[in-house]
N, C-alpha and C. Protein backbone atom coordinates (compact mmCIF):
# COMPACT_ATOMS: atom_id res chain seq x y z
N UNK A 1 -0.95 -7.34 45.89
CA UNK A 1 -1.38 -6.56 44.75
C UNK A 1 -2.87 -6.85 44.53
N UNK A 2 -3.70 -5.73 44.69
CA UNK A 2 -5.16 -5.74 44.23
C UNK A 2 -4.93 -6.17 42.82
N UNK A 3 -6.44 -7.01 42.69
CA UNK A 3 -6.87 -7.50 40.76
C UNK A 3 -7.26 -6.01 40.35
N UNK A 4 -7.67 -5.28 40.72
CA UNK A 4 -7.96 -3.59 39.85
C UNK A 4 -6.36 -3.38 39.54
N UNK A 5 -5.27 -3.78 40.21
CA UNK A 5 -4.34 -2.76 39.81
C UNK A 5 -3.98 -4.30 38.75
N UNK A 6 -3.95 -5.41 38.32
CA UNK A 6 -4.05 -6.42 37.98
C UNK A 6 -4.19 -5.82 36.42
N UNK A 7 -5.83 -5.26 36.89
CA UNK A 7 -6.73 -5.32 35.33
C UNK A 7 -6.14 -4.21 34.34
N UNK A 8 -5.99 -2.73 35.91
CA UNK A 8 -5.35 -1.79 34.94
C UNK A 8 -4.49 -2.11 33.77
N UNK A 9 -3.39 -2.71 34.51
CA UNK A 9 -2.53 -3.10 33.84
C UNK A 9 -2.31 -3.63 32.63
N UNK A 10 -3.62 -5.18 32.50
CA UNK A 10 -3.71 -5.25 31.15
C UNK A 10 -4.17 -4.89 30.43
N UNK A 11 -5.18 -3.55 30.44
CA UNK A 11 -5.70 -2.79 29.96
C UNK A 11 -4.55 -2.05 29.21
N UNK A 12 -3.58 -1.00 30.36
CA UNK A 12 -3.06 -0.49 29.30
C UNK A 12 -2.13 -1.31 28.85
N UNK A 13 -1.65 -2.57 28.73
CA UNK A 13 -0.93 -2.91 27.69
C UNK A 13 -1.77 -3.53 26.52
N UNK A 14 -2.90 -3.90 26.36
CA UNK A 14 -3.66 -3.94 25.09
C UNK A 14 -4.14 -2.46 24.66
N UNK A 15 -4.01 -1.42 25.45
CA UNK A 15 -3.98 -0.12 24.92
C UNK A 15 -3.07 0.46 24.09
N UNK A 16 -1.37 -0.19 24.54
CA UNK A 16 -0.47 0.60 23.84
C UNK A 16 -0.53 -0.68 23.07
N UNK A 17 -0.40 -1.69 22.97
CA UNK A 17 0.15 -2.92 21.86
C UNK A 17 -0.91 -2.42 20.30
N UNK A 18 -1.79 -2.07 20.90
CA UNK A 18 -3.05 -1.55 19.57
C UNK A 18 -2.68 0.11 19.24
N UNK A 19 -1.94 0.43 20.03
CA UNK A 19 -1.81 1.90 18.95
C UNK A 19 0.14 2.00 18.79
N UNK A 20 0.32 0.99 18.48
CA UNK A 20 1.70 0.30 18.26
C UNK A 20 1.72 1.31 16.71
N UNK A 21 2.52 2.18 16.46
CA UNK A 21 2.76 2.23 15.22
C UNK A 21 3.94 1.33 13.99
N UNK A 22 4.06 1.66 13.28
CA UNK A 22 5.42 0.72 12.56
C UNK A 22 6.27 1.64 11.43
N UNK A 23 7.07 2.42 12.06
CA UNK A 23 8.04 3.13 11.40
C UNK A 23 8.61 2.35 10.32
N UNK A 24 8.76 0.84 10.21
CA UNK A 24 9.65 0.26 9.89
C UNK A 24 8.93 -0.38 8.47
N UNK A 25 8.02 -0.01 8.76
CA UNK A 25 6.94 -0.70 7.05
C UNK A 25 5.56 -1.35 7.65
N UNK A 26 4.94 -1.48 6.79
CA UNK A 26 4.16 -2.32 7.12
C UNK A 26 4.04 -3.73 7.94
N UNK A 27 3.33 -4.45 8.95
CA UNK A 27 3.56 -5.73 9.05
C UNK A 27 3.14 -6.54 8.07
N UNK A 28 3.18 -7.60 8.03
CA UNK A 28 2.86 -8.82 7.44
C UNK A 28 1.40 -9.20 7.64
N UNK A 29 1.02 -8.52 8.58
CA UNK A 29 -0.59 -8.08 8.27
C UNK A 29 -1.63 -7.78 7.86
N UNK A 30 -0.94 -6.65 7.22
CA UNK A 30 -1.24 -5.68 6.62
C UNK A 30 -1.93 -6.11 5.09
N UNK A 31 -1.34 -7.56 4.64
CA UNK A 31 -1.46 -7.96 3.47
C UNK A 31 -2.54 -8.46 3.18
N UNK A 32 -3.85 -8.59 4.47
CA UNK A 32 -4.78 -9.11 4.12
C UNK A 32 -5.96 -7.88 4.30
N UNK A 33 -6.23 -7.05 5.20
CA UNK A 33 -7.17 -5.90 4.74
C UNK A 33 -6.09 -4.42 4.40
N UNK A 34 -5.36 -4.53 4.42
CA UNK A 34 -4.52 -3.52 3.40
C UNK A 34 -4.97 -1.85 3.77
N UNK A 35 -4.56 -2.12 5.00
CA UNK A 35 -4.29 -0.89 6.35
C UNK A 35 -3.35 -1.05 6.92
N UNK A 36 -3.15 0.02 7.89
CA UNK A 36 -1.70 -0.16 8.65
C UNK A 36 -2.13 -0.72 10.16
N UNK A 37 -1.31 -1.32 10.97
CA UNK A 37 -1.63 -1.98 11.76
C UNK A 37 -1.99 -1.01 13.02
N UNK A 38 -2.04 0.06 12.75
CA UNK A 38 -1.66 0.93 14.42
C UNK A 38 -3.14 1.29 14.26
N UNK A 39 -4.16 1.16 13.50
CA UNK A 39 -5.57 2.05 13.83
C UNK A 39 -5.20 3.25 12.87
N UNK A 40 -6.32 4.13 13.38
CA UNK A 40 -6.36 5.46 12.85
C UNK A 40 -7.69 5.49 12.03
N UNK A 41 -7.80 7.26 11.72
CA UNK A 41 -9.47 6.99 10.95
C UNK A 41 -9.17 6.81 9.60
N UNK A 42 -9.81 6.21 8.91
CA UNK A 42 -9.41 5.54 7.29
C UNK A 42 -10.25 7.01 6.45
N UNK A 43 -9.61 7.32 5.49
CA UNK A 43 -10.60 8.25 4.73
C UNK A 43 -10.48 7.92 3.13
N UNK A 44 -11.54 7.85 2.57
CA UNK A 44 -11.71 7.57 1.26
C UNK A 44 -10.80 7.90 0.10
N UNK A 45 -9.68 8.05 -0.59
CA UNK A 45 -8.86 8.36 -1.21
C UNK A 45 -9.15 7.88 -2.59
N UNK A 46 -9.63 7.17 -2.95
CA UNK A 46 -10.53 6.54 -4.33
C UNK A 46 -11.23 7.80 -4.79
N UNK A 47 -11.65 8.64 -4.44
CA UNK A 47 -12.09 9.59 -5.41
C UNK A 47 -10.89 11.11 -6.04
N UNK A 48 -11.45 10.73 -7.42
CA UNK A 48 -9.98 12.12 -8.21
C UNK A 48 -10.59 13.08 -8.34
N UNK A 49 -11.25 13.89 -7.11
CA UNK A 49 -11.43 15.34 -7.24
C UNK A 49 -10.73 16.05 -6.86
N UNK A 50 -9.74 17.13 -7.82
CA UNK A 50 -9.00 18.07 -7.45
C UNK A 50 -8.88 18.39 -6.18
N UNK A 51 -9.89 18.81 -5.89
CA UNK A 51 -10.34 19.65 -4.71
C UNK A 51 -9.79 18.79 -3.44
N UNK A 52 -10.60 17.98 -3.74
CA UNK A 52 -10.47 16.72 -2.48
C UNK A 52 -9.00 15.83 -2.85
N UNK A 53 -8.34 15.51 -3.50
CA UNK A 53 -7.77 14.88 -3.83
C UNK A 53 -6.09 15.36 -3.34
N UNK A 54 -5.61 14.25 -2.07
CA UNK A 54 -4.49 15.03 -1.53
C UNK A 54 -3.09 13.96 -1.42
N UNK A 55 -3.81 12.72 -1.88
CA UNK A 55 -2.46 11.59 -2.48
C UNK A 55 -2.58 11.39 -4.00
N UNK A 56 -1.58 11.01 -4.60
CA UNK A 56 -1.92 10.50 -6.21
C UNK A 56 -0.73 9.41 -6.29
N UNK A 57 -1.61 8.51 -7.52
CA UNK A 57 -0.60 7.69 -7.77
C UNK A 57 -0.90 7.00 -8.90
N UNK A 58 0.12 7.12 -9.54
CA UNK A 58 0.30 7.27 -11.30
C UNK A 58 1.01 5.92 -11.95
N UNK A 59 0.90 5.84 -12.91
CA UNK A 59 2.19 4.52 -13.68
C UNK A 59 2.38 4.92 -14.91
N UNK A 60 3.01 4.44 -15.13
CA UNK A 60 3.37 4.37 -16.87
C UNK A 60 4.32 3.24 -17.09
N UNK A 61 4.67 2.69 -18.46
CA UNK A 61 4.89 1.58 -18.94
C UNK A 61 5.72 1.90 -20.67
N UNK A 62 6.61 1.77 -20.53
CA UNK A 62 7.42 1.90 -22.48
C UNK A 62 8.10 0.40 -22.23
N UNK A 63 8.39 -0.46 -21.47
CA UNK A 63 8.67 -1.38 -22.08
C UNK A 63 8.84 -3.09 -21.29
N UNK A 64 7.20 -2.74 -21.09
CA UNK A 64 6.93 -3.71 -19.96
C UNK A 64 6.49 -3.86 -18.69
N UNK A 65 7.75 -3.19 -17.74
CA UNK A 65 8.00 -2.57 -16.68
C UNK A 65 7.25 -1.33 -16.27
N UNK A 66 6.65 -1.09 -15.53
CA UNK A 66 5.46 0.07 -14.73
C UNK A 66 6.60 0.60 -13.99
N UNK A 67 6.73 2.03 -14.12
CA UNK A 67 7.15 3.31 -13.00
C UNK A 67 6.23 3.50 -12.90
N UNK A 68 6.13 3.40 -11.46
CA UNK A 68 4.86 3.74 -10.30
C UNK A 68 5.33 4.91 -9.19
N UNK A 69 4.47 5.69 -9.44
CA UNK A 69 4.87 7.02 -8.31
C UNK A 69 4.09 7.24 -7.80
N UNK A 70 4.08 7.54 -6.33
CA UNK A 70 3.44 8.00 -5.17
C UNK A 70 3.79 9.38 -4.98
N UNK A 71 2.72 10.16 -5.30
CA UNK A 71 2.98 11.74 -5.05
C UNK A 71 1.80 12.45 -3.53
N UNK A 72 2.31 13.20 -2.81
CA UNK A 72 1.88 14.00 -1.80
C UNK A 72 1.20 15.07 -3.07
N UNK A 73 0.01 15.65 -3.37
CA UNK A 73 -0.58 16.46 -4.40
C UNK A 73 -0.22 17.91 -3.76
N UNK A 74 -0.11 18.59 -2.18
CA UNK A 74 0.32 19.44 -1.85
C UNK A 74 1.20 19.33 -1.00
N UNK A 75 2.67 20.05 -1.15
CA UNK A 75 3.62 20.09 -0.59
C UNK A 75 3.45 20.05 0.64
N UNK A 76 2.63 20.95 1.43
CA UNK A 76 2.32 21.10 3.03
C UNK A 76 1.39 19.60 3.76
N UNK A 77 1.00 18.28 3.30
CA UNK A 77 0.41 17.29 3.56
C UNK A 77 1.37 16.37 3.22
N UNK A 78 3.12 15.76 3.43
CA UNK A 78 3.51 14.68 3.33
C UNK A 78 2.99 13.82 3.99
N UNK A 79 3.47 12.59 3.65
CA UNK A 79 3.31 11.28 3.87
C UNK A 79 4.15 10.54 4.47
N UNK A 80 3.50 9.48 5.86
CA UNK A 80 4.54 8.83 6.79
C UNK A 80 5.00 7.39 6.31
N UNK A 81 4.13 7.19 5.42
CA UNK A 81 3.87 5.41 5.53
C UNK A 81 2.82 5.14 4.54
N UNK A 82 3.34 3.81 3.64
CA UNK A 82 2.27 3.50 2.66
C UNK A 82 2.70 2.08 2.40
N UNK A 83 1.29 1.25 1.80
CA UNK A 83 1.25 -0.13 1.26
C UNK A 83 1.18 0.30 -0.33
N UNK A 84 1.42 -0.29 -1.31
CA UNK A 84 1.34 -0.42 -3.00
C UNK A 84 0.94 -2.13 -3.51
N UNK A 85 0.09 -1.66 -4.24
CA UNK A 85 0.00 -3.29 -4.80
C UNK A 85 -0.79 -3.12 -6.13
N UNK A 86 -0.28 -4.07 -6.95
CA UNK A 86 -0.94 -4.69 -8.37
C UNK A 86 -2.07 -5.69 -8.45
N UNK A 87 -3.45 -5.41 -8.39
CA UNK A 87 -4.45 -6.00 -8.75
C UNK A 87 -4.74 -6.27 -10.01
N UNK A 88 -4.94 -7.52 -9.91
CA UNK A 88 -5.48 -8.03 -11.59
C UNK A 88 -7.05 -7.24 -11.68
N UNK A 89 -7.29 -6.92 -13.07
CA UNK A 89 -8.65 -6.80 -13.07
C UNK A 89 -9.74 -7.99 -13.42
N UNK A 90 -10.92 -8.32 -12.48
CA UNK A 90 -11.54 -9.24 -13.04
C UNK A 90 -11.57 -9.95 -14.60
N UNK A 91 -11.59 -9.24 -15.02
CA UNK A 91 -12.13 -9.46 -16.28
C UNK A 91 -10.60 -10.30 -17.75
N UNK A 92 -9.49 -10.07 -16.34
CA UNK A 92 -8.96 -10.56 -17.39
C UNK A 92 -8.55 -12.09 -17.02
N UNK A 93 -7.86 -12.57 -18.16
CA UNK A 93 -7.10 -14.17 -18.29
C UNK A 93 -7.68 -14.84 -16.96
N UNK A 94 -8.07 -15.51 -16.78
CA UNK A 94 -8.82 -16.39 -15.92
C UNK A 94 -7.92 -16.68 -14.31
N UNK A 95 -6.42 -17.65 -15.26
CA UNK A 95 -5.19 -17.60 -14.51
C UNK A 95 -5.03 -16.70 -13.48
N UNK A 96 -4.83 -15.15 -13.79
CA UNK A 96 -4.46 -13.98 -13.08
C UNK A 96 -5.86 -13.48 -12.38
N UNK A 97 -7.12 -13.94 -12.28
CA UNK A 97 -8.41 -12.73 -12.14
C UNK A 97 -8.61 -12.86 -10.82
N UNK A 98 -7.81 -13.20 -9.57
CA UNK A 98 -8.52 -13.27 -8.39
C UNK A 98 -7.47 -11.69 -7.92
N UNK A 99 -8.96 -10.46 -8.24
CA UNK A 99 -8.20 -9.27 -7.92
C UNK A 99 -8.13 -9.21 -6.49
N UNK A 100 -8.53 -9.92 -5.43
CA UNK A 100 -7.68 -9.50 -4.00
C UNK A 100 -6.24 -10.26 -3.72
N UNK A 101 -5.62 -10.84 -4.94
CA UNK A 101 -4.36 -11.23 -4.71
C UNK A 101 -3.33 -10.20 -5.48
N UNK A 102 -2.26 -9.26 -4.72
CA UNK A 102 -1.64 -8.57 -5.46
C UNK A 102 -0.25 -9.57 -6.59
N UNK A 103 -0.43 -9.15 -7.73
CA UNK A 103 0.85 -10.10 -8.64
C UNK A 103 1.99 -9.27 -9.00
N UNK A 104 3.07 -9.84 -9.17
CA UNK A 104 4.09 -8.84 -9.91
C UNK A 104 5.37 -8.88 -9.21
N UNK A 105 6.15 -8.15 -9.81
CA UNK A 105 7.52 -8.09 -8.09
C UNK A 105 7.76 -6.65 -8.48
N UNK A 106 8.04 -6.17 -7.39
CA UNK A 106 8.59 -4.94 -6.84
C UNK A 106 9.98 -4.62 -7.20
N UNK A 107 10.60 -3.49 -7.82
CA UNK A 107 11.92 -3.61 -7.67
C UNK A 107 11.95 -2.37 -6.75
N UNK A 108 12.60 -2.15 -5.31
CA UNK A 108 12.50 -1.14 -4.87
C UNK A 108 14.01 -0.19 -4.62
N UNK A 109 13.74 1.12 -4.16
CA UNK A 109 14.82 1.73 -3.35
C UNK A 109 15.33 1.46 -2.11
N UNK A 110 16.60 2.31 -1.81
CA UNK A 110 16.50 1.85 -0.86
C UNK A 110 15.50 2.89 0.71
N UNK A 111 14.73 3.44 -0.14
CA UNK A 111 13.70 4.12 0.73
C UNK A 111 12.53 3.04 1.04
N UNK A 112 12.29 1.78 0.76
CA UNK A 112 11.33 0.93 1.06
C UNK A 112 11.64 -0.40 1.27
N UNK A 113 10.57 -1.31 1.39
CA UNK A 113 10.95 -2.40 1.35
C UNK A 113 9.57 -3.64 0.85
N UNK A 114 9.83 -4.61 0.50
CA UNK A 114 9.26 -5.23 -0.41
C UNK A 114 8.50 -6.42 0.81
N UNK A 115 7.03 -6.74 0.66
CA UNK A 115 6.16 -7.92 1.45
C UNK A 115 6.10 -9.05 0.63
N UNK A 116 5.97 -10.47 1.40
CA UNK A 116 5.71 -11.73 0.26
C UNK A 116 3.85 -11.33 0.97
N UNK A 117 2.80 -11.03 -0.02
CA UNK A 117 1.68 -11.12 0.89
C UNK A 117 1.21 -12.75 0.02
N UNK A 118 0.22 -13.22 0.55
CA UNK A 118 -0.17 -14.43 -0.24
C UNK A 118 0.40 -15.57 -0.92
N UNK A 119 1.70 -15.97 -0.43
CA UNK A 119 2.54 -16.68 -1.14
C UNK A 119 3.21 -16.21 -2.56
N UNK A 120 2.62 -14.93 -2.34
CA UNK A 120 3.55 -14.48 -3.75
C UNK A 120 4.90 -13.94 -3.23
N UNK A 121 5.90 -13.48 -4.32
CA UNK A 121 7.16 -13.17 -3.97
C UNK A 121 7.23 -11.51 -3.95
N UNK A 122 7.55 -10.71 -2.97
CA UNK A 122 7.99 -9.30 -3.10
C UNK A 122 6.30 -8.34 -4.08
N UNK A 123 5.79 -8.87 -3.89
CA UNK A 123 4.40 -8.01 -4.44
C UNK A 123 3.52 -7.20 -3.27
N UNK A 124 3.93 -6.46 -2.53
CA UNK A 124 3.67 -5.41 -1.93
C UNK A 124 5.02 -4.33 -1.44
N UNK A 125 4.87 -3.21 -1.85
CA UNK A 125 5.78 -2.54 -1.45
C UNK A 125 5.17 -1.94 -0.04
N UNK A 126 6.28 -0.92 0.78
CA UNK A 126 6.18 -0.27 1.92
C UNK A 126 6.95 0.55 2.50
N UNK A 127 6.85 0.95 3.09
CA UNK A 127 7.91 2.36 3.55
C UNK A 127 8.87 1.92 4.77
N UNK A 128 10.19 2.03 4.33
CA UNK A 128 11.08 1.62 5.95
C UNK A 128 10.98 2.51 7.03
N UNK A 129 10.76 3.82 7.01
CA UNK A 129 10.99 4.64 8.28
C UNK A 129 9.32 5.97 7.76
N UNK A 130 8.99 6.23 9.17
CA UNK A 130 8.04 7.37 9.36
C UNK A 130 8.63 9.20 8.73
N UNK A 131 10.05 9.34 7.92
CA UNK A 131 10.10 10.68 8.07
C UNK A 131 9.09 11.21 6.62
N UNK A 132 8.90 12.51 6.77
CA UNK A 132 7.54 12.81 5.75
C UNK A 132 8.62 12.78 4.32
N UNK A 133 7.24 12.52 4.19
CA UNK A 133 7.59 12.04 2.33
C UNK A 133 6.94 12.59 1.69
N UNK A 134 7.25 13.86 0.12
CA UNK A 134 6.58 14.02 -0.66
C UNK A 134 5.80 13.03 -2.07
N UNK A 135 6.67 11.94 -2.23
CA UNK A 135 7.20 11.25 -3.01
C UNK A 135 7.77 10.28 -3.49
N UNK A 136 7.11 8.83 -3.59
CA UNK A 136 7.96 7.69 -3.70
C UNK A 136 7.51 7.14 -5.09
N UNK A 137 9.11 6.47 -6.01
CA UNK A 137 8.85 5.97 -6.82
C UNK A 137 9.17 4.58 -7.03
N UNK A 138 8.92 3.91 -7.90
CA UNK A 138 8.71 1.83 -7.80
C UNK A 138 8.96 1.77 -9.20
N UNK A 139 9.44 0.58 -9.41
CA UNK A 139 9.46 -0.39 -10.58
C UNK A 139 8.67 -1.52 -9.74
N UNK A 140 7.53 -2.01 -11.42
CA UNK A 140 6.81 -3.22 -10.95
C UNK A 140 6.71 -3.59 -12.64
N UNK A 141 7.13 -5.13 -11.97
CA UNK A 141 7.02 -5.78 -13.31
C UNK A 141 6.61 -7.02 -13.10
N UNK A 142 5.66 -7.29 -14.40
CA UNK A 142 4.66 -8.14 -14.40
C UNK A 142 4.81 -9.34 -13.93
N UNK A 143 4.06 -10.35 -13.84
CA UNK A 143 4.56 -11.61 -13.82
C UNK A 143 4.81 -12.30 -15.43
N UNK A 144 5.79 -13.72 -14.86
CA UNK A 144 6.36 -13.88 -16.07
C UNK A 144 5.24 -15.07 -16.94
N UNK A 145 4.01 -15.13 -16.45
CA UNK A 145 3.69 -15.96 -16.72
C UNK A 145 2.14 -15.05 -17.52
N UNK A 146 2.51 -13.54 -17.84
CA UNK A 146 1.60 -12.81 -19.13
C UNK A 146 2.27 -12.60 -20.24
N UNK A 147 3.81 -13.00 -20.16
CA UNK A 147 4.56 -12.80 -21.44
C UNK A 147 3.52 -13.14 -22.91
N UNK A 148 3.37 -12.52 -23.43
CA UNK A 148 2.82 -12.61 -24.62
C UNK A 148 1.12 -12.52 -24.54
N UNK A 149 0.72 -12.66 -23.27
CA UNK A 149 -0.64 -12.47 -23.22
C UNK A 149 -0.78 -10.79 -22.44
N UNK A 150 -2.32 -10.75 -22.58
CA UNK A 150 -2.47 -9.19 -22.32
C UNK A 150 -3.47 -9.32 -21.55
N UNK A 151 -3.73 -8.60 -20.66
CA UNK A 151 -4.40 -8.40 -19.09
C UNK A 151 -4.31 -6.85 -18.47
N UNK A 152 -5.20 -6.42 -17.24
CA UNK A 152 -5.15 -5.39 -16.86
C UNK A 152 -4.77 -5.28 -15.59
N UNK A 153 -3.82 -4.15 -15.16
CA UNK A 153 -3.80 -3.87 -13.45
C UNK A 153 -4.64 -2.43 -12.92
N UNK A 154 -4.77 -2.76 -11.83
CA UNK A 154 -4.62 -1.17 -11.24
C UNK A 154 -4.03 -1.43 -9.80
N UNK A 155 -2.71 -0.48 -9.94
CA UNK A 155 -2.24 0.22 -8.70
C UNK A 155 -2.97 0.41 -7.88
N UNK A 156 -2.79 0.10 -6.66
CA UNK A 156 -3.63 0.44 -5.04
C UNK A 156 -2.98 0.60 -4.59
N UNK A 157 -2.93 1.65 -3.30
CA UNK A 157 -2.38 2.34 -2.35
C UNK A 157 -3.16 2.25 -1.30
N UNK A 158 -2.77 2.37 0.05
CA UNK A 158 -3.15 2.94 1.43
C UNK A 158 -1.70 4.09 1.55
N UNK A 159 -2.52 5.13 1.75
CA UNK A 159 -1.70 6.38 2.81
C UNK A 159 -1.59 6.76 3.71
N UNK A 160 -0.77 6.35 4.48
CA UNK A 160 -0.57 7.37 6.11
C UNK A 160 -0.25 8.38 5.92
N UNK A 161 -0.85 9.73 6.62
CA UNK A 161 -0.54 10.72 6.07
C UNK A 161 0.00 10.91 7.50
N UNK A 162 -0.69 10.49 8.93
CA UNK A 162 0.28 10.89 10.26
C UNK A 162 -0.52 9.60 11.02
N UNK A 163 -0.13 9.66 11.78
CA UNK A 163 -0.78 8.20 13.15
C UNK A 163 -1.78 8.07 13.20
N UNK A 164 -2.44 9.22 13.20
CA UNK A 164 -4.18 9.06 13.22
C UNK A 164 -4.56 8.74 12.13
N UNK A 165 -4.54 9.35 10.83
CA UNK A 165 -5.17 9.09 9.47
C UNK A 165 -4.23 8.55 8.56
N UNK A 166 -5.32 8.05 8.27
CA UNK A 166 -4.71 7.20 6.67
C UNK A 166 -5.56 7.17 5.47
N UNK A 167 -5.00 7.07 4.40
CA UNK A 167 -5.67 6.90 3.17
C UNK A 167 -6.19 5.93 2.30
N UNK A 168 -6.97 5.13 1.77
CA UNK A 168 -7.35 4.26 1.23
C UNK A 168 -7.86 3.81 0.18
N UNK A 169 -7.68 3.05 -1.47
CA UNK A 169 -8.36 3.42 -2.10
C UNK A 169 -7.67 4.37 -3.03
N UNK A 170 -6.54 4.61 -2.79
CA UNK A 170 -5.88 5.59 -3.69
C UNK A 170 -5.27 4.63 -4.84
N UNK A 171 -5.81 4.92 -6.34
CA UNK A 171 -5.38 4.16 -7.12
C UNK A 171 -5.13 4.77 -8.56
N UNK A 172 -4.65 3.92 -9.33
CA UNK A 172 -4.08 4.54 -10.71
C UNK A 172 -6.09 4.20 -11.73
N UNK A 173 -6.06 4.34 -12.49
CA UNK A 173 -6.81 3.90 -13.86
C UNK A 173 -6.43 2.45 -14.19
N UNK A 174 -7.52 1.77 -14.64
CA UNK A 174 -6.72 0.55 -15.33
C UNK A 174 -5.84 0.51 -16.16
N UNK A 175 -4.77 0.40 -16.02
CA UNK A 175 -3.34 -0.45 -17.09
C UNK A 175 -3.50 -1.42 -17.63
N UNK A 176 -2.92 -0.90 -18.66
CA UNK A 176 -3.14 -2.45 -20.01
C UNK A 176 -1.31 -2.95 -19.75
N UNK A 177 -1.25 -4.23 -19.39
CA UNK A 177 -0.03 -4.84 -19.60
C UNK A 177 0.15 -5.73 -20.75
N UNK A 178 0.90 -4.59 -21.54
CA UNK A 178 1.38 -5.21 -22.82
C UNK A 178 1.82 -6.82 -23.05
């Protein structure tokens, strides 16, 4: 066996191992630059212009507990695959302010499944399988250690919208946790 047919070889297997997709959720990877592991071109999703604006993702709160929804904004652009997470905002309680650590736990469906990222418990959600999605919704509830104190989140998202692209930056407004 020639080393060219050698090299080919490991060529294409660091070719396919890197455009590896993950039907199955996110890896455990994923938890530290908060993309999906297969590549693809990233596109800005942080901005809420109608126009431009083709993921959304919302919360609300009556009694504690955040319903968090992931909406496709036009029916004809579902969604394959997504990360969710709760960032503290700087500015609050000292305890909670390191916003690249997501806090909280996930209660999910059984359309997803829940990451430990950072030694925390179940604080990233993710999608179990690639079929298109208009629509996913979450319970996230706080940690137990703001009971009685008050602090801010915002929801973050990454969107796969297909293998090649993804979304990034897709987030709610700051939340006040009661």
């Amino acid at each position: 066996m020639s080393i060219h047919i050698v090299w080919v070889g490991v060529v294409l297997v660091y070719i396919l191992r890197n455009t590896e997709s993950f039907p199955n959720g996110a890896p455990i990877d994923s938890c530290y630059n908060f993309r999906p592991g297969h590549g693809g071109v990233a596109v800005d999703g942080s901005e809420k212009n109608d126009s431009k604006t083709v993921f959304s993702l919302s919360a609300t709160s009556e009694s504690g507990a955040f319903d968090v929804v992931l909406k496709a904004v036009h029916g004809d652009r579902p969604f394959k695959g997504f990360l969710i997470k709760a960032i503290p905002d700087k500015y609050s309680p000292s305890k909670w302010a390191n916003p690249k650590i997501p806090i909280g736990k996930w209660k999910i469906n059984r359309d997803a499944r829940r990451l430990d990222c950072f030694r925390g418990e179940s604080n990233v959600v993710t999608h179990i399988d690639n079929d298109p999605k208009l629509e996913a919704n979450f319970i996230w509830v706080p940690p137990k250690y703001l009971k009685g104190k008050t602090g801010n989140v915002t929801f973050v998202a990454t969107v796969v919208e297909h293998f090649a692209q993804y979304w990034t930056g897709v987030a709610t407004d700051l939340m006040n946790v009661p």
